[in-house]
N, C-alpha and C. Protein backbone atom coordinates (compact mmCIF):
# COMPACT_ATOMS: atom_id res chain seq x y z
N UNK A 1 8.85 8.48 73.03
CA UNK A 1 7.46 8.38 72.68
C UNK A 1 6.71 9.47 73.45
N UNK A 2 5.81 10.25 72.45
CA UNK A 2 5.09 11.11 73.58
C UNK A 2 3.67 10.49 74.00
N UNK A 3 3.19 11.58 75.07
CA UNK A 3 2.24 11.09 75.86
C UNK A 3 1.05 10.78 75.08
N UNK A 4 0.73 11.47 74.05
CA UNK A 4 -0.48 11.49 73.08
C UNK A 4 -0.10 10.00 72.54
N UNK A 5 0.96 9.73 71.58
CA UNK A 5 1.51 8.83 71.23
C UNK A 5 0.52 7.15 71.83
N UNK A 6 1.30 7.34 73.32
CA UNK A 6 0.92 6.37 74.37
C UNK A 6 -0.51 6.18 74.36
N UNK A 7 -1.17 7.39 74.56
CA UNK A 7 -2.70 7.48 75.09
C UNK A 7 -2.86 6.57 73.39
N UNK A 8 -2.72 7.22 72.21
CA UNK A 8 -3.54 6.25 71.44
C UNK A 8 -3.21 5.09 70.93
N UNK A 9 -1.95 4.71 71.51
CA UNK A 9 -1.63 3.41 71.59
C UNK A 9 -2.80 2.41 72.29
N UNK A 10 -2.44 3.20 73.42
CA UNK A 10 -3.38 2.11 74.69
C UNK A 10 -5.07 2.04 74.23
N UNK A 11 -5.64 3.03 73.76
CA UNK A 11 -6.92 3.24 73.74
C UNK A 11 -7.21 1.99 72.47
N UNK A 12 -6.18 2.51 71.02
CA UNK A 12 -6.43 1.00 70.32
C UNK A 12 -6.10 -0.20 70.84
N UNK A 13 -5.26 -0.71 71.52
CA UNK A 13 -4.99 -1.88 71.76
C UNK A 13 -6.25 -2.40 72.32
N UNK A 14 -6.51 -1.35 73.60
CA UNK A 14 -7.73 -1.40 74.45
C UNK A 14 -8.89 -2.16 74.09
N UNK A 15 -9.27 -1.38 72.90
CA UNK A 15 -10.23 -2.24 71.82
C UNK A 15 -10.55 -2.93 71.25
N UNK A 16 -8.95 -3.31 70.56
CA UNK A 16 -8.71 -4.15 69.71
C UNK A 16 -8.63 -5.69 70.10
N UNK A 17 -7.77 -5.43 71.72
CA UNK A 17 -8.01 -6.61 72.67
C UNK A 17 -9.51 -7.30 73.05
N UNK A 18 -10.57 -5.75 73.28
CA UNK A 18 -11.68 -6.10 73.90
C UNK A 18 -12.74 -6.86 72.87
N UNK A 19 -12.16 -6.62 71.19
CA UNK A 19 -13.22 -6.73 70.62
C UNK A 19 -12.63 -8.36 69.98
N UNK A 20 -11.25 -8.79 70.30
CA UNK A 20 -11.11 -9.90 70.28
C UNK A 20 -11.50 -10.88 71.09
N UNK A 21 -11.02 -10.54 72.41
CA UNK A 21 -11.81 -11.06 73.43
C UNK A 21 -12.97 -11.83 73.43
N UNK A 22 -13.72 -11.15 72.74
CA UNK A 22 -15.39 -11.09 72.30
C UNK A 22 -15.57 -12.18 71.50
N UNK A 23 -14.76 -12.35 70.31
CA UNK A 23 -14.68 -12.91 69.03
C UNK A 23 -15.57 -12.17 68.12
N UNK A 24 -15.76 -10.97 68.17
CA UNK A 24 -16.82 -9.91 67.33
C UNK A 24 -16.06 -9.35 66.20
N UNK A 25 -17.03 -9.19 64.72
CA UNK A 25 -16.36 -8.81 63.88
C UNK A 25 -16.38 -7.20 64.30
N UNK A 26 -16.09 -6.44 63.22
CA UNK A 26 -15.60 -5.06 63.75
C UNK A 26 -17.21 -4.60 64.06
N UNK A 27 -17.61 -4.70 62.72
CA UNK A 27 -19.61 -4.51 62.86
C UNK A 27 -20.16 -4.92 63.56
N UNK A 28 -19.81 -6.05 64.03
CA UNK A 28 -20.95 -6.89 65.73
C UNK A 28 -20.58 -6.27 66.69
N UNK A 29 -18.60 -5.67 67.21
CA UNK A 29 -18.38 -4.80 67.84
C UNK A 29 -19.05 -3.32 68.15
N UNK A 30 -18.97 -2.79 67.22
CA UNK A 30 -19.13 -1.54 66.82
C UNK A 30 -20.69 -1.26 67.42
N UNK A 31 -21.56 -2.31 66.83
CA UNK A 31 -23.06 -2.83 67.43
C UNK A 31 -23.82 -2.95 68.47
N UNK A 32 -22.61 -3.52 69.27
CA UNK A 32 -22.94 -4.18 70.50
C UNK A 32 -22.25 -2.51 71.38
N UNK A 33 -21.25 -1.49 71.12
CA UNK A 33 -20.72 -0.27 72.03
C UNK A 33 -21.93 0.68 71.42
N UNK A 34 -22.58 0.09 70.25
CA UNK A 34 -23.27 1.76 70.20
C UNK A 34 -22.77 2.66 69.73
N UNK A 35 -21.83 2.52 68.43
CA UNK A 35 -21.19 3.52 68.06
C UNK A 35 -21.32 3.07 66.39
N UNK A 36 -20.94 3.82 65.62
CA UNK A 36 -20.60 3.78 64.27
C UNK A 36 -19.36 2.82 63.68
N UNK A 37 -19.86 1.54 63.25
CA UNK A 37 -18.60 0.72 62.31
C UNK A 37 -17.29 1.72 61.41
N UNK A 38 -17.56 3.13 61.30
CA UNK A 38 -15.98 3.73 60.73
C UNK A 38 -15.58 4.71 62.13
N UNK A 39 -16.22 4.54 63.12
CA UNK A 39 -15.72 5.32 64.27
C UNK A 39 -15.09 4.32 64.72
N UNK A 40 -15.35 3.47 65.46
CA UNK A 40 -14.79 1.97 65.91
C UNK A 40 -13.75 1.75 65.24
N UNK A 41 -13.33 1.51 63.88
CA UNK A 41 -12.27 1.76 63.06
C UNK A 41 -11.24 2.62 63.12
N UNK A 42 -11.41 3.59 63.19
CA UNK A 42 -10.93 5.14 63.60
C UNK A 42 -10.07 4.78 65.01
N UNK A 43 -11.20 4.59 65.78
CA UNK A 43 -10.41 4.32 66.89
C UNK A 43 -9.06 2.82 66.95
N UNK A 44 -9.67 2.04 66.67
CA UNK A 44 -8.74 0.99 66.21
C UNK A 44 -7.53 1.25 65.50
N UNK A 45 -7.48 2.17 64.83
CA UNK A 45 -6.66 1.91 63.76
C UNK A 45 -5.74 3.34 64.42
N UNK A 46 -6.19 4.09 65.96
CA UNK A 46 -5.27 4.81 65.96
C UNK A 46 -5.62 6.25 65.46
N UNK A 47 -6.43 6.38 64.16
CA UNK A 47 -6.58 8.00 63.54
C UNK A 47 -7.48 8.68 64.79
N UNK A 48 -8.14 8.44 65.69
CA UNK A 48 -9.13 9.15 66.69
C UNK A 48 -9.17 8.50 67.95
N UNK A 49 -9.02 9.36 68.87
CA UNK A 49 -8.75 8.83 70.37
C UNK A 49 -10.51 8.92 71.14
N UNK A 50 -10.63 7.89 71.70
CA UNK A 50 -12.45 8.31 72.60
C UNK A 50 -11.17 8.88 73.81
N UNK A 51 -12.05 9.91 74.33
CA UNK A 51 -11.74 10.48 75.56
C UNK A 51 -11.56 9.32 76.50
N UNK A 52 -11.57 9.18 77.88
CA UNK A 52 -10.62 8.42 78.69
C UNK A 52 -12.93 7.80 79.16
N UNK A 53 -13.52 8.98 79.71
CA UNK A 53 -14.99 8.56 79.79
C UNK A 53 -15.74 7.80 79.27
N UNK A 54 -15.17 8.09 77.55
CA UNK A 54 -15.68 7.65 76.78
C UNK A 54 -15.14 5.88 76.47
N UNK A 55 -13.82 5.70 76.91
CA UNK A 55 -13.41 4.50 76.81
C UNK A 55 -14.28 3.55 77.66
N UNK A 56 -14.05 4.26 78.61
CA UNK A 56 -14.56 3.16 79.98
C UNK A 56 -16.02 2.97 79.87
N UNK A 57 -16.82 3.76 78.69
CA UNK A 57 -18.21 3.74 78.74
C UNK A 57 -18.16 2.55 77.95
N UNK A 58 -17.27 2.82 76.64
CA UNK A 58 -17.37 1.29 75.61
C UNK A 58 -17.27 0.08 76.10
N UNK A 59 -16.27 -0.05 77.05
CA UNK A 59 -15.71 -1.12 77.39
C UNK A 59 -16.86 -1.36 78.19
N UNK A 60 -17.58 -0.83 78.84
CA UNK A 60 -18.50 -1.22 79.86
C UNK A 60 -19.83 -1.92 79.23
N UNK A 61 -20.11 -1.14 77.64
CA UNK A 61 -21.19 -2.04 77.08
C UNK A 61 -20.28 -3.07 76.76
N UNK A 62 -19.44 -3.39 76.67
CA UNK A 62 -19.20 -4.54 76.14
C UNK A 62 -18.77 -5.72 77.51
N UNK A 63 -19.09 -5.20 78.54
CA UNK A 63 -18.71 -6.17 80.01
C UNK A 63 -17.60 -6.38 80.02
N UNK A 64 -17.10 -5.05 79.70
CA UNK A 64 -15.77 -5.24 80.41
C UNK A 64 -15.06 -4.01 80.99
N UNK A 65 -14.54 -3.92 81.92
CA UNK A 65 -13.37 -2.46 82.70
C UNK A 65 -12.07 -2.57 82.47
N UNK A 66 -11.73 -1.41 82.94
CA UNK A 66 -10.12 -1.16 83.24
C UNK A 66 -9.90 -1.31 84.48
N UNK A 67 -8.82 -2.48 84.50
CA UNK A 67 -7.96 -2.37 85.98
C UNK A 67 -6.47 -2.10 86.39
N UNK A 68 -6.53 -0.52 86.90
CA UNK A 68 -4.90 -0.29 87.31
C UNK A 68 -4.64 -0.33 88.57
N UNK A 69 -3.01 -0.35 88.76
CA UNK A 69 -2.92 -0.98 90.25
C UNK A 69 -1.64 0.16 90.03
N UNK A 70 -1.19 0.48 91.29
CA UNK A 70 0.46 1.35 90.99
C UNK A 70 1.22 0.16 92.30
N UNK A 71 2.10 -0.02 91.91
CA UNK A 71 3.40 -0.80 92.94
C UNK A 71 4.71 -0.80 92.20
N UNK A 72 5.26 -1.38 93.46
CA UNK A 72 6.76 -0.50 93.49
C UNK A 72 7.14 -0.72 92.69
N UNK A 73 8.36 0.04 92.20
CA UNK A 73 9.23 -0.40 90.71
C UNK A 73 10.17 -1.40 91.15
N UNK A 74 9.96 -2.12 90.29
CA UNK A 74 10.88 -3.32 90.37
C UNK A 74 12.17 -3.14 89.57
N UNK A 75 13.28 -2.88 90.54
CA UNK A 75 14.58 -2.93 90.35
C UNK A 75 15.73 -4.01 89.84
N UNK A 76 14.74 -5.20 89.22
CA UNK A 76 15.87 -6.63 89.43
C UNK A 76 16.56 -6.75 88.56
N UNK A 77 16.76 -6.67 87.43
CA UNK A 77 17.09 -5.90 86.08
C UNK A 77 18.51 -5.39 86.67
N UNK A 78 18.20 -4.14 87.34
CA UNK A 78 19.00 -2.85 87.31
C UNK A 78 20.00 -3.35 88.59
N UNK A 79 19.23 -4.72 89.72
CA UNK A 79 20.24 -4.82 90.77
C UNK A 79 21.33 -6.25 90.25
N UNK A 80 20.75 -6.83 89.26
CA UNK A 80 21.60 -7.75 88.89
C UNK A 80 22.71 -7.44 87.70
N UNK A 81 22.30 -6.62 87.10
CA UNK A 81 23.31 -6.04 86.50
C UNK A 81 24.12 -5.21 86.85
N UNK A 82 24.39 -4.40 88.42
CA UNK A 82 24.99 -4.14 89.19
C UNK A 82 25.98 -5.22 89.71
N UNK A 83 25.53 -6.46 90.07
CA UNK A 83 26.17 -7.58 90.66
C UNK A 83 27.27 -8.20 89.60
N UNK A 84 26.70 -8.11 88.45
CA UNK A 84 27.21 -8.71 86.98
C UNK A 84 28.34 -7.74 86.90
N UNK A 85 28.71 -6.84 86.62
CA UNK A 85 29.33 -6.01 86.82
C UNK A 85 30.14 -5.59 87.75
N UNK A 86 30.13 -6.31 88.84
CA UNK A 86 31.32 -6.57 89.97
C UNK A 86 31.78 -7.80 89.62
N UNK A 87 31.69 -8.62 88.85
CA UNK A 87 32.52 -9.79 88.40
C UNK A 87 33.11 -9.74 87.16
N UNK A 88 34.63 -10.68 87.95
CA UNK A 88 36.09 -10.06 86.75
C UNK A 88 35.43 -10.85 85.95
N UNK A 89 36.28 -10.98 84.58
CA UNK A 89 35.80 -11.69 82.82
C UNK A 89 35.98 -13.19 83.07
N UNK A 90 36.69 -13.85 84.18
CA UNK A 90 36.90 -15.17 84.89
C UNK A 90 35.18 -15.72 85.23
N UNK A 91 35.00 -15.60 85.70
CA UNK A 91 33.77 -15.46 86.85
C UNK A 91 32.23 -15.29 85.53
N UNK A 92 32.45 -13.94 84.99
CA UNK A 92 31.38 -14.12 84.04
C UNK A 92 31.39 -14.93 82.56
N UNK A 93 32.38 -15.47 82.12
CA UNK A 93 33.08 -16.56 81.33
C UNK A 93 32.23 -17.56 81.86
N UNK A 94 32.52 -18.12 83.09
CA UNK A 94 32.24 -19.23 83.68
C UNK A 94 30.85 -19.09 84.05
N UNK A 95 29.78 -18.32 84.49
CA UNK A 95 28.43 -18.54 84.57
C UNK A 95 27.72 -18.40 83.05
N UNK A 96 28.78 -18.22 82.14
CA UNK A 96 27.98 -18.05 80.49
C UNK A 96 28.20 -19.16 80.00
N UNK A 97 28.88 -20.24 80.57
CA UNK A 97 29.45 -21.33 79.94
C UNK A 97 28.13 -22.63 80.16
N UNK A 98 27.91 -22.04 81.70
CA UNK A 98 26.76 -23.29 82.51
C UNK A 98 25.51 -22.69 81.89
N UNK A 99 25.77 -21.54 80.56
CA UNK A 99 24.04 -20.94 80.20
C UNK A 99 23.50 -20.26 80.92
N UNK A 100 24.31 -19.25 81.81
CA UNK A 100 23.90 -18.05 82.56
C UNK A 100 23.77 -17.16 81.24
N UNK A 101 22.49 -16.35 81.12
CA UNK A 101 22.36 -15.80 80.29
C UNK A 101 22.45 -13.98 81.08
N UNK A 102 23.70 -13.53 80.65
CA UNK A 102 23.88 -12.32 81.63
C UNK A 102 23.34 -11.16 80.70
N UNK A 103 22.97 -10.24 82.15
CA UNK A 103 21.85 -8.88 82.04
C UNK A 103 22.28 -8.10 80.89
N UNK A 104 23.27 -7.60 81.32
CA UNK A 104 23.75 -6.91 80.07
C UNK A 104 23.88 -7.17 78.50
N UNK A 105 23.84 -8.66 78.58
CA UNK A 105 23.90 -9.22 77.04
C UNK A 105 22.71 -8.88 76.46
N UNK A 106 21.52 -9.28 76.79
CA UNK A 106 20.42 -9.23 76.60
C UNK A 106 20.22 -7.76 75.46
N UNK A 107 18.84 -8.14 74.40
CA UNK A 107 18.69 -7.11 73.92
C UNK A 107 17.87 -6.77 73.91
C-alpha cells in the first residue's frame, strides 16, 4: 500500500467515523464543517484528500481532534511464534487438542 493510498484512507475513515459519531446526515455534516455537501463527499468517498490542516480544522468544527501516541512495538505475535516453533509436532498436537489456537495457524 502506498503512502498516498494510506493518507486517503485515514482522512475518509476520519470523517466518515466523525460524521457518524454525530449521527449527521452527509448535508447536516457538511453544514455544521462549513464546507460544500459534494466536497464532504469527495472527501468521504476517497476522490479528494483535505490537507492534514485542513482535517484537523473540520474535525475541530465538529468537536472533535486527533489523538496520536507512538509506543513500543509490540512483539507478542512474533515472540510466541518463536516459542511455537521450538516445539516438536508432540507438544503442538497436544496444546491444539486443549484449543490452543497456535500463531502460525492463524490467518
Amino acid at each position: 500500500m502506498t503512502m498516498s493510498s494510506v493518507e486517503e484512507r485515514v482522512a475518509s475513515a476520519l470523517l466518515l467515523s466523525a460524521r457518524s459519531r454525530l449521527g449527521l446526515s452527509q448535508t447536516a455534516f457538511a453544514e455544521l464543517l462549513g464546507v460544500a455537501q459534494p466536497t464532504l463527499s469527495a472527501y468521504e468517498a476517497g476522490r479528494r484528500q483535505p490537507t492534514l490542516p485542513t482535517l484537523l480544522r473540520l474535525l475541530s468544527r465538529a468537536g472533535l481532534e486527533i489523538r496520536m501516541e507512538l509506543v513500543e512495538l509490540d512483539r507478542h505475535d512474533e515472540i510466541l511464534s518463536e516459542w511455537e516453533r521450538s516445539l516438536d509436532e508432540r507438544e503442538r498436537a497436544h496444546l491444539q487438542a486443549q484449543g490452543y489456537r497456535l500463531v502460525s495457524a492463524r490467518g
